[in-house]
PDB file of N, CA and C in Angstrom:
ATOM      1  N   UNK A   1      23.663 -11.294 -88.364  1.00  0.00           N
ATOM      2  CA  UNK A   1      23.310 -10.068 -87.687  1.00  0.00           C
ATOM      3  C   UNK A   1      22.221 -10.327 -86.641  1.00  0.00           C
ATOM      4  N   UNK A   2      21.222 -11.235 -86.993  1.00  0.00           N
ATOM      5  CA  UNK A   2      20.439 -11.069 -86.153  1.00  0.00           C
ATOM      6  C   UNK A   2      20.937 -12.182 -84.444  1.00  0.00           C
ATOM      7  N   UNK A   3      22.009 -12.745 -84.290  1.00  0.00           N
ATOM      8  CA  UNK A   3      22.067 -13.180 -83.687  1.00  0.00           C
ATOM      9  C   UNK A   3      22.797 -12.256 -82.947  1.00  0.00           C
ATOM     10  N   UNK A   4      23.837 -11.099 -83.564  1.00  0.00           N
ATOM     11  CA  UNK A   4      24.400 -10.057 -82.880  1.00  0.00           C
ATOM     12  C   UNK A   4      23.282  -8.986 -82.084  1.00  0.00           C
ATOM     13  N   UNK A   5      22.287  -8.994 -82.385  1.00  0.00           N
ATOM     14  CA  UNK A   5      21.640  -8.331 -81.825  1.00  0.00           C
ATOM     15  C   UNK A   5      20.795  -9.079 -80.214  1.00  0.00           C
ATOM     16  N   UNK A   6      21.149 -10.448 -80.400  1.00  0.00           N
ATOM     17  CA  UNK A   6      20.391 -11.244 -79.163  1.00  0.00           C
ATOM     18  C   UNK A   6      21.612 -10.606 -77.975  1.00  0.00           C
ATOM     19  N   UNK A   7      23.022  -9.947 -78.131  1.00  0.00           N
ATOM     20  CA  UNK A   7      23.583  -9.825 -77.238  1.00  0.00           C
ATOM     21  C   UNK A   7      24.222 -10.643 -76.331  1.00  0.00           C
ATOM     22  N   UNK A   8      24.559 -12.285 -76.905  1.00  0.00           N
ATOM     23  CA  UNK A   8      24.962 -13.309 -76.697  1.00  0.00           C
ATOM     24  C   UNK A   8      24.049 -13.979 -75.527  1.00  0.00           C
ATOM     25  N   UNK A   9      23.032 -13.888 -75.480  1.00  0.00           N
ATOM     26  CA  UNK A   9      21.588 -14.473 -74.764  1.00  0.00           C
ATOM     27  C   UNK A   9      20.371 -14.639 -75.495  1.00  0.00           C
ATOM     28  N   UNK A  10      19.650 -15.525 -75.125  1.00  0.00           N
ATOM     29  CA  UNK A  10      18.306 -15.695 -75.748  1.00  0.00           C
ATOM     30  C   UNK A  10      17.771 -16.973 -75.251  1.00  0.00           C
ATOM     31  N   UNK A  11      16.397 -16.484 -75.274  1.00  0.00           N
ATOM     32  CA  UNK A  11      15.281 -17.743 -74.708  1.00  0.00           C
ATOM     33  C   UNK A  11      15.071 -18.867 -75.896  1.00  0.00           C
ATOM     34  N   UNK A  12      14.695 -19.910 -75.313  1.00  0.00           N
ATOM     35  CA  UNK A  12      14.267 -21.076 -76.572  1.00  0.00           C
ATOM     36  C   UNK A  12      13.258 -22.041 -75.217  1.00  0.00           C
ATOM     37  N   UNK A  13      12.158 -22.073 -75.454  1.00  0.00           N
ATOM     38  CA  UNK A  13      11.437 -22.830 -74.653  1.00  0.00           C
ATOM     39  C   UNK A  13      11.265 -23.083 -73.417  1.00  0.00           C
ATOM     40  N   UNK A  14      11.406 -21.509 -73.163  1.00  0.00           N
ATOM     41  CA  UNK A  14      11.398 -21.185 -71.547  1.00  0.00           C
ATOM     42  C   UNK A  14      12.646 -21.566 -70.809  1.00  0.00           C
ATOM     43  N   UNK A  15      13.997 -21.622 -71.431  1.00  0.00           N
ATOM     44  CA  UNK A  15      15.312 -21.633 -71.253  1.00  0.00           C
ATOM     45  C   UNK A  15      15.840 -20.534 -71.401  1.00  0.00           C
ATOM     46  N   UNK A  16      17.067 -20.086 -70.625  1.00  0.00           N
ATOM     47  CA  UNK A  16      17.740 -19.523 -70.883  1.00  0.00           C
ATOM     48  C   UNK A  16      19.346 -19.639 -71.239  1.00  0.00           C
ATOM     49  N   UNK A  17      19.658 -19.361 -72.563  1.00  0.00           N
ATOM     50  CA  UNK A  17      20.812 -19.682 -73.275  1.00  0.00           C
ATOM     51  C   UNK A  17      22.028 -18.626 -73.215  1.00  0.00           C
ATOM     52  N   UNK A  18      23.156 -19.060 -73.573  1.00  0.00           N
ATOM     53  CA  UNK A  18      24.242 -17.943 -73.459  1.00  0.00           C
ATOM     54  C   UNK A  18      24.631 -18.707 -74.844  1.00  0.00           C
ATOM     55  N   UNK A  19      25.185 -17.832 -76.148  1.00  0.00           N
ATOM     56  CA  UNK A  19      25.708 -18.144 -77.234  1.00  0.00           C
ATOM     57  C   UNK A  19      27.339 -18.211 -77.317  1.00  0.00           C
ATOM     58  N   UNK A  20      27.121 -19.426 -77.826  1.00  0.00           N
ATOM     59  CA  UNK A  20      28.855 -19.130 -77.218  1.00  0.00           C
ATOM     60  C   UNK A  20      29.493 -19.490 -78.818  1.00  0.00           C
ATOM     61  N   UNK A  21      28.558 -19.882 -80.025  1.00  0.00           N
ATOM     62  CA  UNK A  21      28.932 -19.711 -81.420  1.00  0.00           C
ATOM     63  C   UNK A  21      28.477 -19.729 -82.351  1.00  0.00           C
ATOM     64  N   UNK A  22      28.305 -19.008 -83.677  1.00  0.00           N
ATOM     65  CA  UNK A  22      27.627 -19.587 -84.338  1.00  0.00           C
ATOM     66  C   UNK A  22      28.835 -20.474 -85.540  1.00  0.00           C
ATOM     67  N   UNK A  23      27.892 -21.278 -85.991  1.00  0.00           N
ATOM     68  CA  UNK A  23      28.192 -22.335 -86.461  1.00  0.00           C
ATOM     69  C   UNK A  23      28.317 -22.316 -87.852  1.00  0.00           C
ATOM     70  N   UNK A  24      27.672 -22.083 -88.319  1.00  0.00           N
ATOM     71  CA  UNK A  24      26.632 -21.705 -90.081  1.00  0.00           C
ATOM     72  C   UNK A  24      25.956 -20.907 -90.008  1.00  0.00           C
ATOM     73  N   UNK A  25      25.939 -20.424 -91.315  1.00  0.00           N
ATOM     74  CA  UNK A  25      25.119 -19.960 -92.104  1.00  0.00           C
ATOM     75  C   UNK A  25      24.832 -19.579 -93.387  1.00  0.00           C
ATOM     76  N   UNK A  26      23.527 -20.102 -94.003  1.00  0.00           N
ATOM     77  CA  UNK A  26      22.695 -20.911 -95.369  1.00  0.00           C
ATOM     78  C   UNK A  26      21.680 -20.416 -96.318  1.00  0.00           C
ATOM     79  N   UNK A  27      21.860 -18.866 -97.379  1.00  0.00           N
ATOM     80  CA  UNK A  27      20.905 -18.918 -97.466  1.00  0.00           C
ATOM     81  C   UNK A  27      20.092 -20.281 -98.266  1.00  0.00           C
ATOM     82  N   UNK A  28      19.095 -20.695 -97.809  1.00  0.00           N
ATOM     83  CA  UNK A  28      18.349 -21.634 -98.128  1.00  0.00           C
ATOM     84  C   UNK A  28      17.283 -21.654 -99.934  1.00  0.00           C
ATOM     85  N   UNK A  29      16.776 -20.288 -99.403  1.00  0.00           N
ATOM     86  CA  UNK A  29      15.822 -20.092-100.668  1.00  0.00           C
ATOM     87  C   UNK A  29      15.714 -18.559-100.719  1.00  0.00           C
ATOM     88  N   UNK A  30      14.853 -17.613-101.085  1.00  0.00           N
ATOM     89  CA  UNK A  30      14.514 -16.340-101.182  1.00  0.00           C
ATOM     90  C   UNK A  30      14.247 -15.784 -99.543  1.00  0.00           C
ATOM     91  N   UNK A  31      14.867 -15.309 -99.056  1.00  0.00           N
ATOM     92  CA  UNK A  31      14.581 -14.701 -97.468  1.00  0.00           C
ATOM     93  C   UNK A  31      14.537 -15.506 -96.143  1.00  0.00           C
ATOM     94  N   UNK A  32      15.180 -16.731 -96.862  1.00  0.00           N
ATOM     95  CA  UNK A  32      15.273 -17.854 -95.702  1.00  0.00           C
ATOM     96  C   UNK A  32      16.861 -18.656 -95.670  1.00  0.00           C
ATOM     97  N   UNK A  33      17.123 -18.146 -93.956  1.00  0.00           N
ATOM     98  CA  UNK A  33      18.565 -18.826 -93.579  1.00  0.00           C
ATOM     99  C   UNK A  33      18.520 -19.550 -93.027  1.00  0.00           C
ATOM    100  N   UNK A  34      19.138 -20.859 -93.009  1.00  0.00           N
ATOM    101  CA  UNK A  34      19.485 -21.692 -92.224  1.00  0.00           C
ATOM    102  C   UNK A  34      20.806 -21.765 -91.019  1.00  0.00           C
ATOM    103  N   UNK A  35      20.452 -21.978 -90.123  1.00  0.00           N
ATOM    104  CA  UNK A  35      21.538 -21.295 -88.832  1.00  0.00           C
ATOM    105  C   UNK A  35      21.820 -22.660 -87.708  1.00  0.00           C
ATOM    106  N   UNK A  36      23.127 -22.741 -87.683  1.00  0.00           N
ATOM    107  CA  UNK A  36      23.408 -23.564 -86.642  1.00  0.00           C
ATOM    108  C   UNK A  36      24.467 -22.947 -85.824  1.00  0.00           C
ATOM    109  N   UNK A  37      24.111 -23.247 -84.342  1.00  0.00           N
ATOM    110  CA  UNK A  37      24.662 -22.342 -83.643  1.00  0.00           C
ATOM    111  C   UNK A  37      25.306 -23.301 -82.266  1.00  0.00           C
ATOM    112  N   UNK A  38      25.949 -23.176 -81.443  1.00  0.00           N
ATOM    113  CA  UNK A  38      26.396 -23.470 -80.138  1.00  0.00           C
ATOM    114  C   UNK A  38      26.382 -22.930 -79.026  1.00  0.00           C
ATOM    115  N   UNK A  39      25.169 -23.384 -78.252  1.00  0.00           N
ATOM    116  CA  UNK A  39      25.053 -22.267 -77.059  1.00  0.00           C
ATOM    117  C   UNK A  39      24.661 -23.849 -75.635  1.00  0.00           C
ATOM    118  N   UNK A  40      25.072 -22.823 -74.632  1.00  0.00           N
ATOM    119  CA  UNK A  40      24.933 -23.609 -73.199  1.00  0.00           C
ATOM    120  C   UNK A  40      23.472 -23.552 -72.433  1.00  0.00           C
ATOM    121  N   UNK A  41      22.668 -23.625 -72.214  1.00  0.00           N
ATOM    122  CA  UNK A  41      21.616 -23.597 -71.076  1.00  0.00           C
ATOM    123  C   UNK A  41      22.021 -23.167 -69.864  1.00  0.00           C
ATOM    124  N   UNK A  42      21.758 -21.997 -68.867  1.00  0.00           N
ATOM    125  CA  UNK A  42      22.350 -21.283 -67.420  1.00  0.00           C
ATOM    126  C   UNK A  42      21.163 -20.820 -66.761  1.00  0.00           C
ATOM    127  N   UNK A  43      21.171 -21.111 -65.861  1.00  0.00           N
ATOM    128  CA  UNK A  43      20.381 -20.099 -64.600  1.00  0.00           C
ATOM    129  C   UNK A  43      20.739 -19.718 -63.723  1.00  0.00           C
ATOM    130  N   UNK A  44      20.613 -18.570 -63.366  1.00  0.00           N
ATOM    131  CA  UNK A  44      20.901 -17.885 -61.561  1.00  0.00           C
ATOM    132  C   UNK A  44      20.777 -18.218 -60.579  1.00  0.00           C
ATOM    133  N   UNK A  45      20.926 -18.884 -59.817  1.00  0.00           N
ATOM    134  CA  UNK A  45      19.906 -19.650 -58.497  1.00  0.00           C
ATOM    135  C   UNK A  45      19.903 -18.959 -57.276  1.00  0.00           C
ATOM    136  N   UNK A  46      19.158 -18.310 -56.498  1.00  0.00           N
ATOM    137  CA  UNK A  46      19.649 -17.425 -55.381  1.00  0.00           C
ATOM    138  C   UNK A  46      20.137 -18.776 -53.923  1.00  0.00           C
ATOM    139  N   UNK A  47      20.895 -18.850 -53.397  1.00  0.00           N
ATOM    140  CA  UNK A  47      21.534 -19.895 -52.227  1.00  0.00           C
ATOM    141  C   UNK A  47      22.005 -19.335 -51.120  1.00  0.00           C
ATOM    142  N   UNK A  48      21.408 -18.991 -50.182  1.00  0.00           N
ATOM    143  CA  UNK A  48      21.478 -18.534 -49.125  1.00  0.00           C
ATOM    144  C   UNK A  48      22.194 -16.888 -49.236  1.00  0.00           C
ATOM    145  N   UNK A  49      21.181 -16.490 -49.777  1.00  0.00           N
ATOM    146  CA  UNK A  49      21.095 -15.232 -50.354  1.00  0.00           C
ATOM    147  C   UNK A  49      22.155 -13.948 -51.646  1.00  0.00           C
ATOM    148  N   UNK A  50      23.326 -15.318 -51.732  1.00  0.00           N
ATOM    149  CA  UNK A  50      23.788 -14.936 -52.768  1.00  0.00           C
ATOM    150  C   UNK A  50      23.541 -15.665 -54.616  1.00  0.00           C
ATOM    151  N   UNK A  51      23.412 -14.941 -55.371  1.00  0.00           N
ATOM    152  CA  UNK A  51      22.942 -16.115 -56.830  1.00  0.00           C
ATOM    153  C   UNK A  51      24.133 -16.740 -57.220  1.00  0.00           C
ATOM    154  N   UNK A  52      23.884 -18.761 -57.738  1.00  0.00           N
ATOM    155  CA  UNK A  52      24.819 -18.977 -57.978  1.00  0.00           C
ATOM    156  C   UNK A  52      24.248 -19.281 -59.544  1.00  0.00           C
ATOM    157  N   UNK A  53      25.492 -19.240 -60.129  1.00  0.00           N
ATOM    158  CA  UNK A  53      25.109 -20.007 -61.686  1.00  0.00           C
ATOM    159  C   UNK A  53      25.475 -21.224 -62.012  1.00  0.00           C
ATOM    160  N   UNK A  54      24.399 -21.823 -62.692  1.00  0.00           N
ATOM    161  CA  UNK A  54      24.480 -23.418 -62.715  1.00  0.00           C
ATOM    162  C   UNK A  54      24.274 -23.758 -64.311  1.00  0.00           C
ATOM    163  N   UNK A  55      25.434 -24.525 -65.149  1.00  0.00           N
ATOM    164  CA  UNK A  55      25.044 -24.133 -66.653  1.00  0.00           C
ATOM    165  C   UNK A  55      24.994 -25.800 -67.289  1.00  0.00           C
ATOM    166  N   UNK A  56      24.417 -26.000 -68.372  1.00  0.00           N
ATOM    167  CA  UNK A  56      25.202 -27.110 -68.312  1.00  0.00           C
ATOM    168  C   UNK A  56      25.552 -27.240 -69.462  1.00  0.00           C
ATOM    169  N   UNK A  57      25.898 -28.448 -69.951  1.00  0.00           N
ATOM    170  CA  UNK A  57      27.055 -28.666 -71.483  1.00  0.00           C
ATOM    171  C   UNK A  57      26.645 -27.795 -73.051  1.00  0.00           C
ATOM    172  N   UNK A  58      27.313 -27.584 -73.400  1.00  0.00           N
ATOM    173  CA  UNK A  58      26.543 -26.362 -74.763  1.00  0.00           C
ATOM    174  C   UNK A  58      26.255 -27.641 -75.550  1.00  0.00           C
ATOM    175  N   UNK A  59      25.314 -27.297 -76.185  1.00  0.00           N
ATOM    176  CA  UNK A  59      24.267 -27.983 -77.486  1.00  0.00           C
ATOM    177  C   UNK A  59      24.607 -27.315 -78.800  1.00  0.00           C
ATOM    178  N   UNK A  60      24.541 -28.161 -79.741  1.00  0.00           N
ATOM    179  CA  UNK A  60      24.131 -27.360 -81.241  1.00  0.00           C
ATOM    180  C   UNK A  60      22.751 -27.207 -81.028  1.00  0.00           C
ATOM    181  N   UNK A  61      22.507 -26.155 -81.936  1.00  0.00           N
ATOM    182  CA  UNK A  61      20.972 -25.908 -82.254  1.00  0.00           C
ATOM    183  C   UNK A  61      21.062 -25.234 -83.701  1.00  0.00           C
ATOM    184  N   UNK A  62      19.992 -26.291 -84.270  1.00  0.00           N
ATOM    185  CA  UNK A  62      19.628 -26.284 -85.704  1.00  0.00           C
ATOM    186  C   UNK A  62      18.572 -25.176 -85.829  1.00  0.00           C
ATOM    187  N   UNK A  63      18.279 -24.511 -87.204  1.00  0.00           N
ATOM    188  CA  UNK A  63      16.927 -24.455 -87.606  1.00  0.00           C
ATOM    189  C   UNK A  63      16.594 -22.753 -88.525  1.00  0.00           C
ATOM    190  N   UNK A  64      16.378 -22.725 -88.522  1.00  0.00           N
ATOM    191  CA  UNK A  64      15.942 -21.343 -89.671  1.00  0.00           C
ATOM    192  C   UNK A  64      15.117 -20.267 -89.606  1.00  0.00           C
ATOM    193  N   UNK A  65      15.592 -19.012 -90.040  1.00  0.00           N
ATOM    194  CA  UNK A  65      15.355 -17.531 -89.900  1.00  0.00           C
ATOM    195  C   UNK A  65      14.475 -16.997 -91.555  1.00  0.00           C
ATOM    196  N   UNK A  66      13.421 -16.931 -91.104  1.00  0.00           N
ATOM    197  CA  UNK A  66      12.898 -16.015 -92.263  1.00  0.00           C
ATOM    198  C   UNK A  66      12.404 -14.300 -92.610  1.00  0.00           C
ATOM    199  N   UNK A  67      13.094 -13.867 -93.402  1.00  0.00           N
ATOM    200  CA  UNK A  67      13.191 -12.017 -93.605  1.00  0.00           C
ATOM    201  C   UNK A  67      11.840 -11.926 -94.585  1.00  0.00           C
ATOM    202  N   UNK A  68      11.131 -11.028 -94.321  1.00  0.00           N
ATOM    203  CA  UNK A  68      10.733 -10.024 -95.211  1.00  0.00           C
ATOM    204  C   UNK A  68      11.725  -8.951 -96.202  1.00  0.00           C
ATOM    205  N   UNK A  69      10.955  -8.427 -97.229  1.00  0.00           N
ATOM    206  CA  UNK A  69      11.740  -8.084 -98.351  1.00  0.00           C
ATOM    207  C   UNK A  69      12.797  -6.613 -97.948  1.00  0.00           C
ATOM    208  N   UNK A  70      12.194  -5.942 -96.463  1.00  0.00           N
ATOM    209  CA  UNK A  70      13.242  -5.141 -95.588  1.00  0.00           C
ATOM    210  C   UNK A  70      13.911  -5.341 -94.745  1.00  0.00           C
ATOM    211  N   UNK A  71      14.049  -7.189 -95.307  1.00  0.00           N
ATOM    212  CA  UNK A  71      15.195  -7.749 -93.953  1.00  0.00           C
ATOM    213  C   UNK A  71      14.768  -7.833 -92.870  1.00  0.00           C
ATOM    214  N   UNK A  72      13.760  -7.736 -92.111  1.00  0.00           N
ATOM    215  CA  UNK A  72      13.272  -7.857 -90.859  1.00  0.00           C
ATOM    216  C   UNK A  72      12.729  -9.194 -90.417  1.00  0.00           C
ATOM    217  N   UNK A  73      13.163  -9.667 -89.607  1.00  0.00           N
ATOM    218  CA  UNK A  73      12.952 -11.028 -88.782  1.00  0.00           C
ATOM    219  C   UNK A  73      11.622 -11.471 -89.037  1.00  0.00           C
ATOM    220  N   UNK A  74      10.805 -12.332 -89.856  1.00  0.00           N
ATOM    221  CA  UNK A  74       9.566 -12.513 -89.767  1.00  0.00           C
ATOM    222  C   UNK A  74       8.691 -13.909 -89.130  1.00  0.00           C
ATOM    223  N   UNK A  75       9.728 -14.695 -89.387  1.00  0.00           N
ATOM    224  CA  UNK A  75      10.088 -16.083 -88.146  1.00  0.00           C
ATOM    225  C   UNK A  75      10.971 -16.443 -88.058  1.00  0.00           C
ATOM    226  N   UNK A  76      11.228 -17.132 -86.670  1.00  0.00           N
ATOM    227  CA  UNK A  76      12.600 -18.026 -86.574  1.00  0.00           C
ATOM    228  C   UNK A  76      11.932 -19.976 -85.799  1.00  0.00           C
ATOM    229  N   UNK A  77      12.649 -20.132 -86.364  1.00  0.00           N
ATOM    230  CA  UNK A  77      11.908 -21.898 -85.730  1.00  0.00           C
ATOM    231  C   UNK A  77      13.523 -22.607 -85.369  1.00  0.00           C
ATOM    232  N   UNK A  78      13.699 -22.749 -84.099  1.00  0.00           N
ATOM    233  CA  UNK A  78      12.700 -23.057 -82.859  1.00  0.00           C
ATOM    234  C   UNK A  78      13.329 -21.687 -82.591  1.00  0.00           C
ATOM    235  N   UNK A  79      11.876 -20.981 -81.862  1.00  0.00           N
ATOM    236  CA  UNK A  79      11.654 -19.802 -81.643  1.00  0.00           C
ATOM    237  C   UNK A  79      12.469 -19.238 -80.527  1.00  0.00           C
ATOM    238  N   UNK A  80      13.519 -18.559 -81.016  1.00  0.00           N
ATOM    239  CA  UNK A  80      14.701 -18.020 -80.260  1.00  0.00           C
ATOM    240  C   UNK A  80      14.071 -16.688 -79.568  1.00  0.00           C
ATOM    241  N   UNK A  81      14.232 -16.158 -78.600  1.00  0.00           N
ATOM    242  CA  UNK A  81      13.342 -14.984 -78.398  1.00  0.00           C
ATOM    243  C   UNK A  81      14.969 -13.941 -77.447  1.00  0.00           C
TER     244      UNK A  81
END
């Protein structure tokens, strides 16, 4: 769910990603998932005044989501935004 809510976009280290799958998913322990996912890196580029998009090869990306006891996002590492 919580990746349905990124709206098939999201930042990771001052990148911008397009999701193009998820992969897994683990619960790990008490309120903690483990998530692997498949997404591309893209940017807009403006080029003689129209934007072009420039993307490049999709990546896995590893790493894990932790809930509080009302389910609410309380970290994610590496910090998907």
């Amino acid at each position: 769910q919580y990746f349905d809510n990124l709206n098939g976009e999201f930042t990771m280290d001052g990148n911008t990603y397009k999701l193009d799958k998820v992969n897994g998913l683990q619960w790990t322990s008490a309120g903690n998932v483990a998530f692997t996912i498949t997404a591309h890196q893209y940017q807009s580029v403006p080029i003689f005044g129209e934007l072009t998009l420039f993307t490049k090869d999709p990546e896995t990306i590893q790493g894990a989501i932790s809930f509080d006891d009302n389910n609410n996002v309380v970290a994610i590492s590496p910090s998907i935004k």
